[in-house]
C-alpha atoms as a PDB file:
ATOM      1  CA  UNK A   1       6.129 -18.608   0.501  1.00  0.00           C
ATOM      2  CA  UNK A   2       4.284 -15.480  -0.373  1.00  0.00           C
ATOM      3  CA  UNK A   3       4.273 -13.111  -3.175  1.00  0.00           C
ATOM      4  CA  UNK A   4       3.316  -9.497  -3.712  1.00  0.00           C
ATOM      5  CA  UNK A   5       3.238  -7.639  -6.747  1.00  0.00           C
ATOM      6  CA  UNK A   6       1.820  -4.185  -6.857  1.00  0.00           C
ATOM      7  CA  UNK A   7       0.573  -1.999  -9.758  1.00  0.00           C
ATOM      8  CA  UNK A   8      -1.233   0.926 -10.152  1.00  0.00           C
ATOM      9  CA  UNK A   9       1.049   3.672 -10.371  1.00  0.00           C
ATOM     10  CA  UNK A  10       1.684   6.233 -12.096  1.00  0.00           C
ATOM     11  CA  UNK A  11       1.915  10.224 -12.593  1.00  0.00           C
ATOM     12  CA  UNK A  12      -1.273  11.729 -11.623  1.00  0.00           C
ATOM     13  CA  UNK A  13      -2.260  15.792 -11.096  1.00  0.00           C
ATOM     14  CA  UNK A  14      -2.112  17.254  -7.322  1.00  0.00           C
ATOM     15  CA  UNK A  15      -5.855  16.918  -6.481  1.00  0.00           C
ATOM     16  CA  UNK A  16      -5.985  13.435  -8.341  1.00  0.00           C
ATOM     17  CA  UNK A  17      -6.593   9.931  -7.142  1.00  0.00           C
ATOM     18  CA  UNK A  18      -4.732   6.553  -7.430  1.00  0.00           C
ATOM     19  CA  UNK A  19      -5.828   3.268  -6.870  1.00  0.00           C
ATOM     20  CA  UNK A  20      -3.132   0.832  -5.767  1.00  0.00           C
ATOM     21  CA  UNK A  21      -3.583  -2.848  -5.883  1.00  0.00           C
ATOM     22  CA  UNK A  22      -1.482  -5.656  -4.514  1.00  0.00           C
ATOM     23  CA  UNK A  23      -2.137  -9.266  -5.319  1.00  0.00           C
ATOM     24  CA  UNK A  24      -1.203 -12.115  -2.895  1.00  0.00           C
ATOM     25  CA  UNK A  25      -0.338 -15.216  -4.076  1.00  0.00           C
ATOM     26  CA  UNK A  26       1.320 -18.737  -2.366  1.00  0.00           C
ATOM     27  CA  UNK A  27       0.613 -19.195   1.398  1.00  0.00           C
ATOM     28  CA  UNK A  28      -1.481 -16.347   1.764  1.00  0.00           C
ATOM     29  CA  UNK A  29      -3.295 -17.977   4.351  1.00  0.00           C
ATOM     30  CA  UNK A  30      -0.401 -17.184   6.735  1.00  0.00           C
ATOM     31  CA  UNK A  31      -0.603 -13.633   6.285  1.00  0.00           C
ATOM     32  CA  UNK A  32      -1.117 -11.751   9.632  1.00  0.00           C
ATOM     33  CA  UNK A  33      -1.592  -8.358   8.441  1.00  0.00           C
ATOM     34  CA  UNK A  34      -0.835  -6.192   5.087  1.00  0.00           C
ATOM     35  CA  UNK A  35      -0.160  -2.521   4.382  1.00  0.00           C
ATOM     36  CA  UNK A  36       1.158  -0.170   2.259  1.00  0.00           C
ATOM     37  CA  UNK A  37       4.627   1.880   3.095  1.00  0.00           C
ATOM     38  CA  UNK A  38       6.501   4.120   0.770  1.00  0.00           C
ATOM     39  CA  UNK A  39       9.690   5.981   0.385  1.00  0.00           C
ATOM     40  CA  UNK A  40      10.502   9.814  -0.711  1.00  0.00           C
ATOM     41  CA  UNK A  41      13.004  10.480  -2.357  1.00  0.00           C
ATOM     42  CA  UNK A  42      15.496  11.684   0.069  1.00  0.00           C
ATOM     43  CA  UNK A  43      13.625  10.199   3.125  1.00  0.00           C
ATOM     44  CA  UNK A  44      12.825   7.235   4.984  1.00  0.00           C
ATOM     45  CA  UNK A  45      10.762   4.248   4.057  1.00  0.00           C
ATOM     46  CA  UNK A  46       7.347   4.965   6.026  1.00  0.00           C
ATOM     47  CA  UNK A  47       4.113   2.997   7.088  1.00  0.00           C
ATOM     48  CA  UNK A  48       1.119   4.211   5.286  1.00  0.00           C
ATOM     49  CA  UNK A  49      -1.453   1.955   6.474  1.00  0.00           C
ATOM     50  CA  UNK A  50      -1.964  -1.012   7.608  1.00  0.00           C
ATOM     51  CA  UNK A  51      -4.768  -3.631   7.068  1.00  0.00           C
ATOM     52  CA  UNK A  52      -4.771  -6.540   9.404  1.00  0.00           C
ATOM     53  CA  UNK A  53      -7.129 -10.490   8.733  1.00  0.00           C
ATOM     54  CA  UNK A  54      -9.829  -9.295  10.974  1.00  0.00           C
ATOM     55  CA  UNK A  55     -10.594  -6.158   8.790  1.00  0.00           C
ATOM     56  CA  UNK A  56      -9.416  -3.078  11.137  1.00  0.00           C
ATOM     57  CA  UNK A  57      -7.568  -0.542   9.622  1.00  0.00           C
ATOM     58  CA  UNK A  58      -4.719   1.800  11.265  1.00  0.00           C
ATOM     59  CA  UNK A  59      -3.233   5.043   9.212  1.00  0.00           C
ATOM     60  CA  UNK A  60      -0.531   7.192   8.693  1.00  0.00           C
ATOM     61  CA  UNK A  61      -1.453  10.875   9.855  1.00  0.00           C
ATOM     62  CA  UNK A  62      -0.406  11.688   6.703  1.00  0.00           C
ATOM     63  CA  UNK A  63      -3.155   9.436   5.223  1.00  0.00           C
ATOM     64  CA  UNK A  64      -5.837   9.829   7.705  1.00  0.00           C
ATOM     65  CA  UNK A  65      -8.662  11.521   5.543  1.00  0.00           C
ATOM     66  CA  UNK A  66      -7.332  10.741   2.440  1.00  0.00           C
ATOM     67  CA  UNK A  67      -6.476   7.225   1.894  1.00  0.00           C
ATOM     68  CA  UNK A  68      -8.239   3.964   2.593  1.00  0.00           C
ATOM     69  CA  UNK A  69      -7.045   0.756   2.767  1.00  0.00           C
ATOM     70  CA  UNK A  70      -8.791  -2.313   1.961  1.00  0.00           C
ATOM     71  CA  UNK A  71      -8.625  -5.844   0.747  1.00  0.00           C
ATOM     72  CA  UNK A  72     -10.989  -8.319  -0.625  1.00  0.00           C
ATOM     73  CA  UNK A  73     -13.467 -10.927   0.392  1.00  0.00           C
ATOM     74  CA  UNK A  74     -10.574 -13.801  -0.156  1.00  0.00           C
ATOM     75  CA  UNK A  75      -7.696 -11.581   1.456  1.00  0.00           C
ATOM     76  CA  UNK A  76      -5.774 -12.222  -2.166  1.00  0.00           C
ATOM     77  CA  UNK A  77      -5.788  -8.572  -3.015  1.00  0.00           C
ATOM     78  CA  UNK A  78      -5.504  -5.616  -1.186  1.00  0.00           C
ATOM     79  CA  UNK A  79      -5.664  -1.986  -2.112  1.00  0.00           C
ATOM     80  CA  UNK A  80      -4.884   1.872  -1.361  1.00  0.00           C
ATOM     81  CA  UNK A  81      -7.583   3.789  -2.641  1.00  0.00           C
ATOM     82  CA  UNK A  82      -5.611   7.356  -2.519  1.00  0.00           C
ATOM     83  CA  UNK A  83      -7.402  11.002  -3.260  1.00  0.00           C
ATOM     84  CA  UNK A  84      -6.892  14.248  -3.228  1.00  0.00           C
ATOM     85  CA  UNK A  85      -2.984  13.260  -3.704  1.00  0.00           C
ATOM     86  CA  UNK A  86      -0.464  16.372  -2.869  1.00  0.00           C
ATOM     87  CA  UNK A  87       2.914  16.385  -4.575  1.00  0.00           C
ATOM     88  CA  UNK A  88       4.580  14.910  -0.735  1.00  0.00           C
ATOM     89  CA  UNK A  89       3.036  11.828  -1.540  1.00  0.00           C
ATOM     90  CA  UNK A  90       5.581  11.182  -4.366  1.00  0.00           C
ATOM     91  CA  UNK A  91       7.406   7.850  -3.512  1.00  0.00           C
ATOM     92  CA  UNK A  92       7.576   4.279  -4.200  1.00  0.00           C
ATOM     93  CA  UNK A  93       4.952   2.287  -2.566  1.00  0.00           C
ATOM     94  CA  UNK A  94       5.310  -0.947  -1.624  1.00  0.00           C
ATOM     95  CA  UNK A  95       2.969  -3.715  -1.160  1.00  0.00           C
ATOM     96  CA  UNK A  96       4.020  -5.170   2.892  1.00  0.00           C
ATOM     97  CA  UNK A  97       2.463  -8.282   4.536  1.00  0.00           C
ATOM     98  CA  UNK A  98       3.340 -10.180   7.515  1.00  0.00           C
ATOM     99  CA  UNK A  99       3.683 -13.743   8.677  1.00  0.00           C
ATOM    100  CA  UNK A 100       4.571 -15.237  12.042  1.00  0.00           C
ATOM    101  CA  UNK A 101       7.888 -16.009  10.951  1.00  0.00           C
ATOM    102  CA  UNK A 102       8.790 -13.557   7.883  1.00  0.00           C
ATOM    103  CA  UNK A 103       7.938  -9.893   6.527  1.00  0.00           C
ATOM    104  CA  UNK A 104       6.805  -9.641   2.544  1.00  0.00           C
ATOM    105  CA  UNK A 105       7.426  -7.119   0.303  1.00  0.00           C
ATOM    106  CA  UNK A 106       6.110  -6.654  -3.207  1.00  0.00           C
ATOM    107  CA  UNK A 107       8.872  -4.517  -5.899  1.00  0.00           C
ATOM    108  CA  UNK A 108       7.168  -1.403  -5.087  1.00  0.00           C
ATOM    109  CA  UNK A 109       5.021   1.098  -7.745  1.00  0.00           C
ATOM    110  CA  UNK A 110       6.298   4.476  -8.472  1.00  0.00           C
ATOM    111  CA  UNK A 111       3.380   6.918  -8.069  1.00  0.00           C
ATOM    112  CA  UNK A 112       4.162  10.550  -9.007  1.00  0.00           C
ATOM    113  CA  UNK A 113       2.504  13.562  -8.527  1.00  0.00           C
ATOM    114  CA  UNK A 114       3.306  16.510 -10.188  1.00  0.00           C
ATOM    115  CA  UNK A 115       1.450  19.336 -12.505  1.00  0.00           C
END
């Protein structure tokens, strides 16, 4: 099995940055790929970005330029450094990751931004 937990969240100024983080933990060695997707209030659950085992990245339009995925050396954590955050990125976040057999999902973090 495999666990996600993300943190990081919070209420931050438009113009701000955030730092998610999602720790892995169980058979993370079956992972295929990990992202980040979130949900508006009032709108659909969408794909942010997406980090796959090999290291390439794919994005969002609305996070191309202003968000970067990454993970570490061990592929047990994996982050969304996000900057210069506009009040449409209000939503939960949620940690994804993929297996061959089964899609992950951390509880989400709650990242607000608002003046």
């Amino acid at each position: 099995q495999v666990q996600l937990v993300e943190s990081g969240g919070g209420l931050v100024q438009p113009g701000g940055s955030l730092r998610l983080s999602c720790a892995a933990s169980g058979s993370i060695f079956s992972i295929n790929s990990m992202g980040w997707y979130r949900q508006a209030p009032g709108k659909q659950r969408e794909l942010v970005a997406i980090i796959r085992r090999s290291g390439s990245t794919y994005y969002a339009n609305s996070a191309k330029g202003r968000f970067t995925i990454s993970r570490d050396n061990a592929n047990n954590g994996m982050y969304l450094q996000m900057n210069s955050l506009k009040p449409e990125d209000t939503a939960v976040y949620y940690c994804w990751g993929t297996t061959v057999q089964y899609d992950y999902w951390g509880q989400g973090t709650q990242v607000t931004v608002s003046s």
